[in-house]
N, C-alpha and C. Protein backbone atom coordinates (compact mmCIF):
# COMPACT_ATOMS: atom_id res chain seq x y z
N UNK A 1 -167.66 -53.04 -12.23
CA UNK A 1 -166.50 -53.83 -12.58
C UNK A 1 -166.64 -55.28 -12.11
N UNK A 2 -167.36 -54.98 -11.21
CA UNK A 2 -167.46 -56.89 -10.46
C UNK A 2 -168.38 -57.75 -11.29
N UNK A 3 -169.04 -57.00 -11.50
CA UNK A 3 -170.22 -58.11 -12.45
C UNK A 3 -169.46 -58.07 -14.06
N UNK A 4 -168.72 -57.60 -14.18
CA UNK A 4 -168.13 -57.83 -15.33
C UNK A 4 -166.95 -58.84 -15.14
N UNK A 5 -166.74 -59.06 -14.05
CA UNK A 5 -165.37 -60.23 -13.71
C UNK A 5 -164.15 -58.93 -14.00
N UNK A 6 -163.86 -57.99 -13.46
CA UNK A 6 -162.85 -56.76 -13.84
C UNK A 6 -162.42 -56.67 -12.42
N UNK A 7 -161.51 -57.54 -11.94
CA UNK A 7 -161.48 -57.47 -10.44
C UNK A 7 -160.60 -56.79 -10.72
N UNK A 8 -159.46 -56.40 -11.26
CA UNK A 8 -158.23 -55.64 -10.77
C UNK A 8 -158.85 -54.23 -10.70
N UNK A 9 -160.14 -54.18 -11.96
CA UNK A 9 -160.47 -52.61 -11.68
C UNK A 9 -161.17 -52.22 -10.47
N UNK A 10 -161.72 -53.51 -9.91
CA UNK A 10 -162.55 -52.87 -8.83
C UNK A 10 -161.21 -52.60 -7.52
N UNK A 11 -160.18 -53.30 -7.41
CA UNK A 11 -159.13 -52.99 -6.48
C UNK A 11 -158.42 -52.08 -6.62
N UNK A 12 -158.17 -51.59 -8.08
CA UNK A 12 -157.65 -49.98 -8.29
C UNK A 12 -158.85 -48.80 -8.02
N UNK A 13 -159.70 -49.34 -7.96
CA UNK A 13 -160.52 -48.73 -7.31
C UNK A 13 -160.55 -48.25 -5.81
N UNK A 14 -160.35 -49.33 -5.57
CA UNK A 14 -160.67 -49.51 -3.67
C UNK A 14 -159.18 -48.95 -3.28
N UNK A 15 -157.81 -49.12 -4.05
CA UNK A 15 -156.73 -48.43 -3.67
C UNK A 15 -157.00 -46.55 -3.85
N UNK A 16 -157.44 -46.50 -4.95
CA UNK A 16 -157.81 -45.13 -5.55
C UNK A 16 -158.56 -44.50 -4.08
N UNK A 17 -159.63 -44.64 -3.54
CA UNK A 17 -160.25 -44.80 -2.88
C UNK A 17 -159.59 -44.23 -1.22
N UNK A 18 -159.00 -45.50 -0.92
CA UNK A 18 -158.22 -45.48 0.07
C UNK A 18 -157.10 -44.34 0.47
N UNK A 19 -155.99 -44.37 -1.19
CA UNK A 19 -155.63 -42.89 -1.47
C UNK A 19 -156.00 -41.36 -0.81
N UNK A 20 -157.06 -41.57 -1.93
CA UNK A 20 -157.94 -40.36 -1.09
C UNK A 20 -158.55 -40.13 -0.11
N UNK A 21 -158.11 -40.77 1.10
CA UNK A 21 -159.02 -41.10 2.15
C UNK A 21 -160.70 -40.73 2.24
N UNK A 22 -161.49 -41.70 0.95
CA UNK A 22 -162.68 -41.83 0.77
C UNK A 22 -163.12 -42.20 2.59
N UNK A 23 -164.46 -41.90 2.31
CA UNK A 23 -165.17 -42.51 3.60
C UNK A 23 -165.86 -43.76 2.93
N UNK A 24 -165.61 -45.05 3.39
CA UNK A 24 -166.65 -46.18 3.00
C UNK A 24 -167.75 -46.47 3.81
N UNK A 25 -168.85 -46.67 3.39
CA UNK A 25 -169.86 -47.58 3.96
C UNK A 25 -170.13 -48.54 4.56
N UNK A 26 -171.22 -49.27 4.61
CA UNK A 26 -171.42 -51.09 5.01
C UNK A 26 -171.70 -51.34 3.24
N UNK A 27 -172.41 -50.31 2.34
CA UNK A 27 -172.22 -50.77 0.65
C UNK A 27 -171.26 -50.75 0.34
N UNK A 28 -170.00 -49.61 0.19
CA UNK A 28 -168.74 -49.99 -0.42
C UNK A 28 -168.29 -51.15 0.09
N UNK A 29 -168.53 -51.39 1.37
CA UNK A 29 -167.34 -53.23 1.59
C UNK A 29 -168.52 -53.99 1.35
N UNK A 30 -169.58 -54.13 1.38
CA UNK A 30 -170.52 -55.59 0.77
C UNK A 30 -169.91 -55.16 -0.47
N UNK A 31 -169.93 -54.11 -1.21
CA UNK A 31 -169.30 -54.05 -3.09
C UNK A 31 -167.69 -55.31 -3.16
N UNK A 32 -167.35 -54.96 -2.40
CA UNK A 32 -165.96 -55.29 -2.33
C UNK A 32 -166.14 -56.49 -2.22
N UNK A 33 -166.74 -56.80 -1.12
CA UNK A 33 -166.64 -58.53 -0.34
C UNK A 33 -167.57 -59.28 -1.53
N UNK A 34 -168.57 -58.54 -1.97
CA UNK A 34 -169.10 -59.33 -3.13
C UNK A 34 -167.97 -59.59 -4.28
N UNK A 35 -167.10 -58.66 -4.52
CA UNK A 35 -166.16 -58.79 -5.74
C UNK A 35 -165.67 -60.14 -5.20
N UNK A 36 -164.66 -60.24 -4.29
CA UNK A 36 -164.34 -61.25 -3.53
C UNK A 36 -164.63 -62.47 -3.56
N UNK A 37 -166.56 -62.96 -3.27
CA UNK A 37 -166.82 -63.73 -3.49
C UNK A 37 -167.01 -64.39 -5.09
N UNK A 38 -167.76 -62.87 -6.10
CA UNK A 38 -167.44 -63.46 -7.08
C UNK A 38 -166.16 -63.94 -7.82
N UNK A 39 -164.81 -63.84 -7.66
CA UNK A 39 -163.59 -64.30 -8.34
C UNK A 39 -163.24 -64.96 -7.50
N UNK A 40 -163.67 -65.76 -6.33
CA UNK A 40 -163.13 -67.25 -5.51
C UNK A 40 -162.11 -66.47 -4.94
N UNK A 41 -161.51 -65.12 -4.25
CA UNK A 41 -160.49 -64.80 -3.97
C UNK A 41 -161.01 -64.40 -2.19
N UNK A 42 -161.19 -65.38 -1.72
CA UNK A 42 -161.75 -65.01 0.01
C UNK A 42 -160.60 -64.97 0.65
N UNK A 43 -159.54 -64.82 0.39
CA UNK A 43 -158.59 -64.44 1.58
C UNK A 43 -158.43 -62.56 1.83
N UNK A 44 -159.21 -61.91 0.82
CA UNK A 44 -159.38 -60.35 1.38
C UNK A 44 -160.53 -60.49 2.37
N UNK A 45 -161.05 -61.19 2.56
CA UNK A 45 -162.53 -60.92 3.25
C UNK A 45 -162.15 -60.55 5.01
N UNK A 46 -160.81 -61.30 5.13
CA UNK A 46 -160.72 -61.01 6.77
C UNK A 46 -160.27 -59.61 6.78
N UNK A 47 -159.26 -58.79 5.97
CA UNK A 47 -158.62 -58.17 5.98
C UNK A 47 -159.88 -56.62 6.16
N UNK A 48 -160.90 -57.24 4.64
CA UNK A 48 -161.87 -56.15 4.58
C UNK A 48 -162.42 -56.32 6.05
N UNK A 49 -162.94 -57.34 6.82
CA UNK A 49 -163.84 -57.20 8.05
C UNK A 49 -163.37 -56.51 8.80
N UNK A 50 -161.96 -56.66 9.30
CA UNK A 50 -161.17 -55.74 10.09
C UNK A 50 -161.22 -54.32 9.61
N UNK A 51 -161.04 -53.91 8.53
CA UNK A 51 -161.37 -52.45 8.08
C UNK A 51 -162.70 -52.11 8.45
N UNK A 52 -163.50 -52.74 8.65
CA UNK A 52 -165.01 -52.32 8.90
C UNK A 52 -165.18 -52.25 10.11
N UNK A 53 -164.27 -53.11 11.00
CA UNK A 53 -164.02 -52.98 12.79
C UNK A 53 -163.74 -51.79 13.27
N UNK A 54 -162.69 -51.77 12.33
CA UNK A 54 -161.90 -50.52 12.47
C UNK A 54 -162.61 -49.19 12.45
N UNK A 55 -163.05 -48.94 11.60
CA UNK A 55 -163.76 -47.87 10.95
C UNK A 55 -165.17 -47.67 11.51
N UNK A 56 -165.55 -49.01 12.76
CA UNK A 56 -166.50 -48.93 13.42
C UNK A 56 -168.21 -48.93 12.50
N UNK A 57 -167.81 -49.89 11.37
CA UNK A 57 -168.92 -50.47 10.34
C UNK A 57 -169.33 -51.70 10.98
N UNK A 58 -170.30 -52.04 10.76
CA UNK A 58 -171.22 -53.37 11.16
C UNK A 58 -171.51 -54.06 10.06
N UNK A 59 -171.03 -55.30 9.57
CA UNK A 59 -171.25 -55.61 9.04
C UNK A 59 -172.78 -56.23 9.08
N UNK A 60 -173.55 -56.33 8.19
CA UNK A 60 -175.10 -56.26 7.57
C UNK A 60 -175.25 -57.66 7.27
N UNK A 61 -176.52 -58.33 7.05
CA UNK A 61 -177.05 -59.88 6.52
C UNK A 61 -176.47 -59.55 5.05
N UNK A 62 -176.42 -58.74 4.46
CA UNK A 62 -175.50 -58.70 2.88
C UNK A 62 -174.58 -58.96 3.13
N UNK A 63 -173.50 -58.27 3.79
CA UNK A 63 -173.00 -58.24 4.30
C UNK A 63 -172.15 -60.64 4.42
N UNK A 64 -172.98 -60.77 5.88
CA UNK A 64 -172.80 -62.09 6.58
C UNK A 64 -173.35 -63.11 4.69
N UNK A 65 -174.33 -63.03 4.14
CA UNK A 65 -175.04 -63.94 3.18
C UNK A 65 -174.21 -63.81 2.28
N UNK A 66 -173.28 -62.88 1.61
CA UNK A 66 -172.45 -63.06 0.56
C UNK A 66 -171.70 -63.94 0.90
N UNK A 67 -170.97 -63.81 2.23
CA UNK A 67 -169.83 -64.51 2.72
C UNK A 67 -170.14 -66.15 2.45
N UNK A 68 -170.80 -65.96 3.51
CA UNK A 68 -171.76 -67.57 3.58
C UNK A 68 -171.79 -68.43 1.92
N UNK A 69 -172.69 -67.60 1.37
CA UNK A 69 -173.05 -68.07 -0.21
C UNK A 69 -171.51 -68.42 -0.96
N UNK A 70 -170.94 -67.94 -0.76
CA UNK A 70 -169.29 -68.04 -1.54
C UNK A 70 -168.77 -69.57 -0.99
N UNK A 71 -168.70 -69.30 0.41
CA UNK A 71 -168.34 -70.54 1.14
C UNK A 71 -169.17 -72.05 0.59
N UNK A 72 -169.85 -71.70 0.73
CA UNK A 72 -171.05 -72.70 0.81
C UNK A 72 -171.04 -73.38 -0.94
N UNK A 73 -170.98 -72.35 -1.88
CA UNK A 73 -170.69 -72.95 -2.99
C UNK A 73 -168.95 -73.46 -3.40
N UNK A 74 -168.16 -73.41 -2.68
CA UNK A 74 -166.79 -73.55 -2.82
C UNK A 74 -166.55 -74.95 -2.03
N UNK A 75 -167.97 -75.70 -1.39
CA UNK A 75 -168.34 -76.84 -0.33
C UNK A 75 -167.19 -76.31 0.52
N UNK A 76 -166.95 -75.40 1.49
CA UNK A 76 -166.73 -75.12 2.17
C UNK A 76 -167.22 -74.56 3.36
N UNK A 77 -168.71 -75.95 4.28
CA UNK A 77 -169.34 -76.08 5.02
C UNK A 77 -168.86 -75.51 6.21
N UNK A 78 -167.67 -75.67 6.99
CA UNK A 78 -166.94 -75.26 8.11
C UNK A 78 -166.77 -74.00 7.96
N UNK A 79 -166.10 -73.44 7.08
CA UNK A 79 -166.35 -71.59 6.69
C UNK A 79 -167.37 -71.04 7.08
N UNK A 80 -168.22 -71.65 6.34
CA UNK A 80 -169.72 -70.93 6.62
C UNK A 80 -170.25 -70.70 8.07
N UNK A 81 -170.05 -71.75 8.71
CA UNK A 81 -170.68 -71.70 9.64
C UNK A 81 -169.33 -70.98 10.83
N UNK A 82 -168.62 -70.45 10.37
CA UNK A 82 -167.53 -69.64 11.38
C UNK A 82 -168.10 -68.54 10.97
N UNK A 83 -168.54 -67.85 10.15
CA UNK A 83 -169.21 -66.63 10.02
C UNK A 83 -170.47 -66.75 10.88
């Protein structure tokens, strides 16, 4: 859904998901945080990191480089480098 620009499906997803108390990964949230970065919508990204705290996930260099890459093309130099 993300590479198709289908963000609402990938979040009825991730609600669907959640629902069912799926178990996620460090791939399901890079999936996510990539959706994120691709539709310019970075204000889930803190929310997802904390779920990954939570849930005792580490976030990964996929992970940290999506983030970064989003920032960085949005010239949002100071972002980047807070990650």
């Amino acid at each position: 859904f993300s590479h198709r620009k289908c963000f609402d499906q990938v979040w009825a997803v991730h609600d669907e998901m959640r629902a069912n108390n799926m178990q996620y990964s460090v791939v399901t949230y890079n999936t996510l945080i990539d959706a994120c970065a691709r539709s310019g919508d970075m204000s889930r990204i803190s929310l997802l990191l904390e779920q990954m705290s939570q849930e005792g996930i580490e976030p990964n260099v996929v992970t940290y480089s999506t983030i970064v890459k989003r920032y960085c093309l949005d010239n949002r130099i100071d972002k980047a480098f807070e990650v």
